[in-house]
C-alpha atoms as a PDB file:
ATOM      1  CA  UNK A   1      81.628  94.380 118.415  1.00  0.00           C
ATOM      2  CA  UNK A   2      81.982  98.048 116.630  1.00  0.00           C
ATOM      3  CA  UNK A   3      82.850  97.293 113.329  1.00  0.00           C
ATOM      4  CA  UNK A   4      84.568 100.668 113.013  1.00  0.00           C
ATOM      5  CA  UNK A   5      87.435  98.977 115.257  1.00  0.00           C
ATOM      6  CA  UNK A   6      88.164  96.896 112.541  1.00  0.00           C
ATOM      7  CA  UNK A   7      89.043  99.446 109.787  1.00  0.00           C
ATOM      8  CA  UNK A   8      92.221  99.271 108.788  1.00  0.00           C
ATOM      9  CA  UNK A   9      92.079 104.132 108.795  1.00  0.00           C
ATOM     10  CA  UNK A  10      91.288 103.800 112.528  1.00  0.00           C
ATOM     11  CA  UNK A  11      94.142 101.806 113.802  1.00  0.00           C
ATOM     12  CA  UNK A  12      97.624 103.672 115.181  1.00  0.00           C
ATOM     13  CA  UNK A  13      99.241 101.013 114.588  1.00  0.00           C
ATOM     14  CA  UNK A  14      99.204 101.309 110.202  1.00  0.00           C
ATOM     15  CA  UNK A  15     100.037 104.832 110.183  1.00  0.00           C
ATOM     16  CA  UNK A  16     103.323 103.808 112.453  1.00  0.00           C
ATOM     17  CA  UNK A  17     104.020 101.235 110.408  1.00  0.00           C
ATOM     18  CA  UNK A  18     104.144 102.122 107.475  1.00  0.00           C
ATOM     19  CA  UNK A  19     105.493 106.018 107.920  1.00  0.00           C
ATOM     20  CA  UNK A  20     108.460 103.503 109.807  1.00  0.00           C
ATOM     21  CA  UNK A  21     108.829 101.703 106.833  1.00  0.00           C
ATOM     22  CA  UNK A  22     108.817 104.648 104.081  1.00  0.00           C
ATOM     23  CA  UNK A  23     111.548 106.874 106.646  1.00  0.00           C
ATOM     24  CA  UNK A  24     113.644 103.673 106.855  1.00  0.00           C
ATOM     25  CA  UNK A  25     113.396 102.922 102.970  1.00  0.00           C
ATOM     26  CA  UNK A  26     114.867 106.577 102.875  1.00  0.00           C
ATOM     27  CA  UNK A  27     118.332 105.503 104.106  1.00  0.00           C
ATOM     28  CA  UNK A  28     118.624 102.712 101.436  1.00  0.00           C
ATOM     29  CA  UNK A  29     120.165 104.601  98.825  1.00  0.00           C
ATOM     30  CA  UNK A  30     122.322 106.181 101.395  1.00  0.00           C
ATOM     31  CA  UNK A  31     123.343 103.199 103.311  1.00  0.00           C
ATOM     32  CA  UNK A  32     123.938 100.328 100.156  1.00  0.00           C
ATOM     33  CA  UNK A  33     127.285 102.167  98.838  1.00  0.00           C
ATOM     34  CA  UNK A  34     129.023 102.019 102.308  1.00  0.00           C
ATOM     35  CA  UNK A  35     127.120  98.126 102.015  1.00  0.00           C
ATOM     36  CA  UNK A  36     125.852  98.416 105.153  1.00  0.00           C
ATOM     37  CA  UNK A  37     121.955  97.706 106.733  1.00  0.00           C
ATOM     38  CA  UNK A  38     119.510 100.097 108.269  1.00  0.00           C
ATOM     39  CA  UNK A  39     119.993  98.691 111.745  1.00  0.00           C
ATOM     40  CA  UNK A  40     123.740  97.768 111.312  1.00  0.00           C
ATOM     41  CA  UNK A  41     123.421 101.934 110.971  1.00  0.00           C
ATOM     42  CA  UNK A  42     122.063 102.246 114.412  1.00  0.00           C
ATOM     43  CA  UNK A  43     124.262  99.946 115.896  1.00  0.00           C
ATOM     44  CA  UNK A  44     127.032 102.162 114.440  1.00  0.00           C
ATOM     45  CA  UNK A  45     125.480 105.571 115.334  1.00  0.00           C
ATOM     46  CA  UNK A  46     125.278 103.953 119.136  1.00  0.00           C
ATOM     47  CA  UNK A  47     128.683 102.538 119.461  1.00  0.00           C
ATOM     48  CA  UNK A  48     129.845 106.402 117.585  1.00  0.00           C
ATOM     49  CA  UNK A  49     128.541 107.832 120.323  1.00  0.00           C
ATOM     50  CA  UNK A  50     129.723 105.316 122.759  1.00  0.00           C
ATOM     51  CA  UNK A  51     132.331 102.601 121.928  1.00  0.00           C
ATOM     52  CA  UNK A  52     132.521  99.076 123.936  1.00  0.00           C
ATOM     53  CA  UNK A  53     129.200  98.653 124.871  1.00  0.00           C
ATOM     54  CA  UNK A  54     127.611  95.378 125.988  1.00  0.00           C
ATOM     55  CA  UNK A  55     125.097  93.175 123.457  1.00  0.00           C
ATOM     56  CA  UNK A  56     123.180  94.055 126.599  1.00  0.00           C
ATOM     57  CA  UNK A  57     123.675  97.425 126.510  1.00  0.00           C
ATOM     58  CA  UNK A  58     122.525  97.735 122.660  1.00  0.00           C
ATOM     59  CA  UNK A  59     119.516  95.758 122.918  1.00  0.00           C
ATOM     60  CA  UNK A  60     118.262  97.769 125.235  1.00  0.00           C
ATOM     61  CA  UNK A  61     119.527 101.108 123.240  1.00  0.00           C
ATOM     62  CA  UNK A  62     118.059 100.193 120.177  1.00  0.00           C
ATOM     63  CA  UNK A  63     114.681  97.810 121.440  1.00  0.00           C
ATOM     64  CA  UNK A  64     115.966  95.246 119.915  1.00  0.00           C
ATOM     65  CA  UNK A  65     116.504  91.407 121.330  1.00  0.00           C
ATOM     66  CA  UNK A  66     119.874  89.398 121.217  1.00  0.00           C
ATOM     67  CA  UNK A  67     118.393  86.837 118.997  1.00  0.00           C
ATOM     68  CA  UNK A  68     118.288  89.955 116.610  1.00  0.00           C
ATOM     69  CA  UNK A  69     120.906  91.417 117.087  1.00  0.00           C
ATOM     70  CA  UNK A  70     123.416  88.842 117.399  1.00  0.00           C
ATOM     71  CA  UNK A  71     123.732  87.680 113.770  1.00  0.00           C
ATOM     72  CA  UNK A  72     123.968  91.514 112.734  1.00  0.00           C
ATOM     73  CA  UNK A  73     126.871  91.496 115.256  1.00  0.00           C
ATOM     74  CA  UNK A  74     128.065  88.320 113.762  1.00  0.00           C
ATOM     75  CA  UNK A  75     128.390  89.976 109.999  1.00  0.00           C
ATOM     76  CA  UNK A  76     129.290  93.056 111.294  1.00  0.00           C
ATOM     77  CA  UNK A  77     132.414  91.419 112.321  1.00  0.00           C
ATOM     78  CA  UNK A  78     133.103  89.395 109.863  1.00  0.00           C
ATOM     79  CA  UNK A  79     133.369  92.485 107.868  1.00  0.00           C
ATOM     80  CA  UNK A  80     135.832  94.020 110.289  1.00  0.00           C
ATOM     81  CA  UNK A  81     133.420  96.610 111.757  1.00  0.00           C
ATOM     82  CA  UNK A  82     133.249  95.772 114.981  1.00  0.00           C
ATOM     83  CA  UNK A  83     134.945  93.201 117.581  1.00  0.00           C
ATOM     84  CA  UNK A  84     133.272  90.992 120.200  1.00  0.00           C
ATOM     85  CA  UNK A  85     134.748  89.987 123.248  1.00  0.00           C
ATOM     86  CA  UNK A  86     133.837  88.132 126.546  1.00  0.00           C
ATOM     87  CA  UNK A  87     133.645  90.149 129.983  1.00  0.00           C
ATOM     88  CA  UNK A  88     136.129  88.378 131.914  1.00  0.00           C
ATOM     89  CA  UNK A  89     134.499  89.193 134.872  1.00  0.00           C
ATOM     90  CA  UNK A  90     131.326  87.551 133.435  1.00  0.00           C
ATOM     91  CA  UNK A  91     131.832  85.909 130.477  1.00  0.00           C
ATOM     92  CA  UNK A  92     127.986  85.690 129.607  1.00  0.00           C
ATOM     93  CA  UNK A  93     128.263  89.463 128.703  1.00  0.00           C
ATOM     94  CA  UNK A  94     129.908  90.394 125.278  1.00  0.00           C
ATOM     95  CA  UNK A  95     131.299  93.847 124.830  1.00  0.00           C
ATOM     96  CA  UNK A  96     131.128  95.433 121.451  1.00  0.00           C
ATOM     97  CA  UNK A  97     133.996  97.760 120.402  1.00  0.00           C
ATOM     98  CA  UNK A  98     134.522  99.409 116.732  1.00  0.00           C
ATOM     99  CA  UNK A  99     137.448  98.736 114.736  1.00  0.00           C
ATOM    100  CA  UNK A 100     139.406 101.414 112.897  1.00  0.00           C
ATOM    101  CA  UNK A 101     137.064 100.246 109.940  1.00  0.00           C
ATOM    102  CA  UNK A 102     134.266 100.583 111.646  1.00  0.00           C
ATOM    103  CA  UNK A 103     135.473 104.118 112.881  1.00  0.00           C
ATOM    104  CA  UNK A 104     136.320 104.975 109.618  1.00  0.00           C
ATOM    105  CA  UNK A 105     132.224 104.366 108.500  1.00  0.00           C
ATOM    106  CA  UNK A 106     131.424 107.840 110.778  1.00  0.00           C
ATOM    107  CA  UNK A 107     132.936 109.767 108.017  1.00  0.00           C
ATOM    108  CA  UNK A 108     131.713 108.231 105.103  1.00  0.00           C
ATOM    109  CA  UNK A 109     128.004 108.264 106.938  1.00  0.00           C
ATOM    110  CA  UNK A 110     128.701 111.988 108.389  1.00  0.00           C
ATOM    111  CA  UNK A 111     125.834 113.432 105.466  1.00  0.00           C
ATOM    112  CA  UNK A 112     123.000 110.797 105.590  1.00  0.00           C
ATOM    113  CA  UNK A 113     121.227 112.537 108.650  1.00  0.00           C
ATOM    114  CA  UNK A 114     121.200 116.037 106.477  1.00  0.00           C
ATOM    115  CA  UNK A 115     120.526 113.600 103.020  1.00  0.00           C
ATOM    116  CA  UNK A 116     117.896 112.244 104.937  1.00  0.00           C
ATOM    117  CA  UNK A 117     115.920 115.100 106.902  1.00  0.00           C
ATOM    118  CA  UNK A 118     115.720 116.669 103.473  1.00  0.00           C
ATOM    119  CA  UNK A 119     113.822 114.151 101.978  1.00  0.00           C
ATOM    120  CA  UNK A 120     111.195 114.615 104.687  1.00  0.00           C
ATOM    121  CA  UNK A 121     108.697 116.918 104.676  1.00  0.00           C
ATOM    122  CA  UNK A 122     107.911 118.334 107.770  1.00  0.00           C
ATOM    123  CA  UNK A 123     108.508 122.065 109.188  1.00  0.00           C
ATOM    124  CA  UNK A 124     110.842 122.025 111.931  1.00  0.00           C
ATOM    125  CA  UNK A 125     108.460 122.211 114.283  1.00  0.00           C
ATOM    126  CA  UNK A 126     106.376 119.438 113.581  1.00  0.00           C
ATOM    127  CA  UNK A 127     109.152 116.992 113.299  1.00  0.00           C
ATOM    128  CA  UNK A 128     110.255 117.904 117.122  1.00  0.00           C
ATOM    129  CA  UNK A 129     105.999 117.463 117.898  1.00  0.00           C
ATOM    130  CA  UNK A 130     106.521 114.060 116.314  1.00  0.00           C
ATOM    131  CA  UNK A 131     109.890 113.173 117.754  1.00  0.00           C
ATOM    132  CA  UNK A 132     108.851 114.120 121.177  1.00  0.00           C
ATOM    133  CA  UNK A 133     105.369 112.030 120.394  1.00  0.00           C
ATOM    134  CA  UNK A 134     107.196 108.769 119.435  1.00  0.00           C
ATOM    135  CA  UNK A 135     109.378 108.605 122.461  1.00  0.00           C
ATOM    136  CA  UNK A 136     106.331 109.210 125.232  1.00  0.00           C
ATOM    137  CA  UNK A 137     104.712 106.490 123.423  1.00  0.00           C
ATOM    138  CA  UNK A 138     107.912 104.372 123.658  1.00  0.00           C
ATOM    139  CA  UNK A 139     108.239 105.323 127.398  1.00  0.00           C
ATOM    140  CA  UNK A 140     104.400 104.726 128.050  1.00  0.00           C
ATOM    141  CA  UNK A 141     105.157 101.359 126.808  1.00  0.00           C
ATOM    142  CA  UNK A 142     108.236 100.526 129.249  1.00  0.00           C
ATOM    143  CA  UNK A 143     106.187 101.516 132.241  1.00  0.00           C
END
């Protein structure tokens, strides 16, 4: 066994991690006046985009599993976000629809993209290199 494998500079994995972790800790001083959670954000900027999607549907949009994301779901209807509702053509699936509330949210979170991409510091270009990057090595991964 290489012992260079080992080191912690020569694994893709900790540069992922923790540039994930420092981009998501961006959105915290954004997110905690509207009271609201980094990925209760991007189950709002999916269902924004398109309301009265399945639990399904939203795992799959944000690579998540229903044993996540159902307790987020859970809280963000308790705080009048969101509803949840049984299919009644199959009442295993659950469709998720906004509120008025939970409309509402798009306008107060309408500047945290712009408050956000400024506090990142990458030329244009090299953000759409990286973008572009993350998502073949999402796809390669779904193969």
């Amino acid at each position: 066994m290489n012992d260079e494998m080992l080191k912690l500079d020569n694994q893709l994995c900790f540069p992922l991690y923790a540039a994930a972790r420092k981009v998501v800790n961006l959105y915290t001083p954004y997110l905690k006046p509207l009271g609201i959670t980094y990925t209760q954000y991007l189950v709002f900027l999916v269902l924004w985009e398109n309301d009265g999607q399945t639990v399904r549907d939203l795992c799959r949009r944000l690579y998540l599993d229903s044993g996540t994301l159902t307790p987020l779901l859970k809280k963000m209807e308790d705080c009048g976000y969101i509803v949840r509702e049984r299919l009644p053509e199959d009442e295993r699936c659950v469709r998720i629809s906004l509120t008025d509330k939970g409309r509402d949210m798009k306008s107060a979170a309408a500047e945290i993209p712009l408050q956000v991409g400024s506090c990142i510091r990458l030329e244009p270009e090299e953000a759409m290199n990286l973008y572009n990057t993350l998502y073949k090595l999402i796809r390669s991964q779904e193969e």
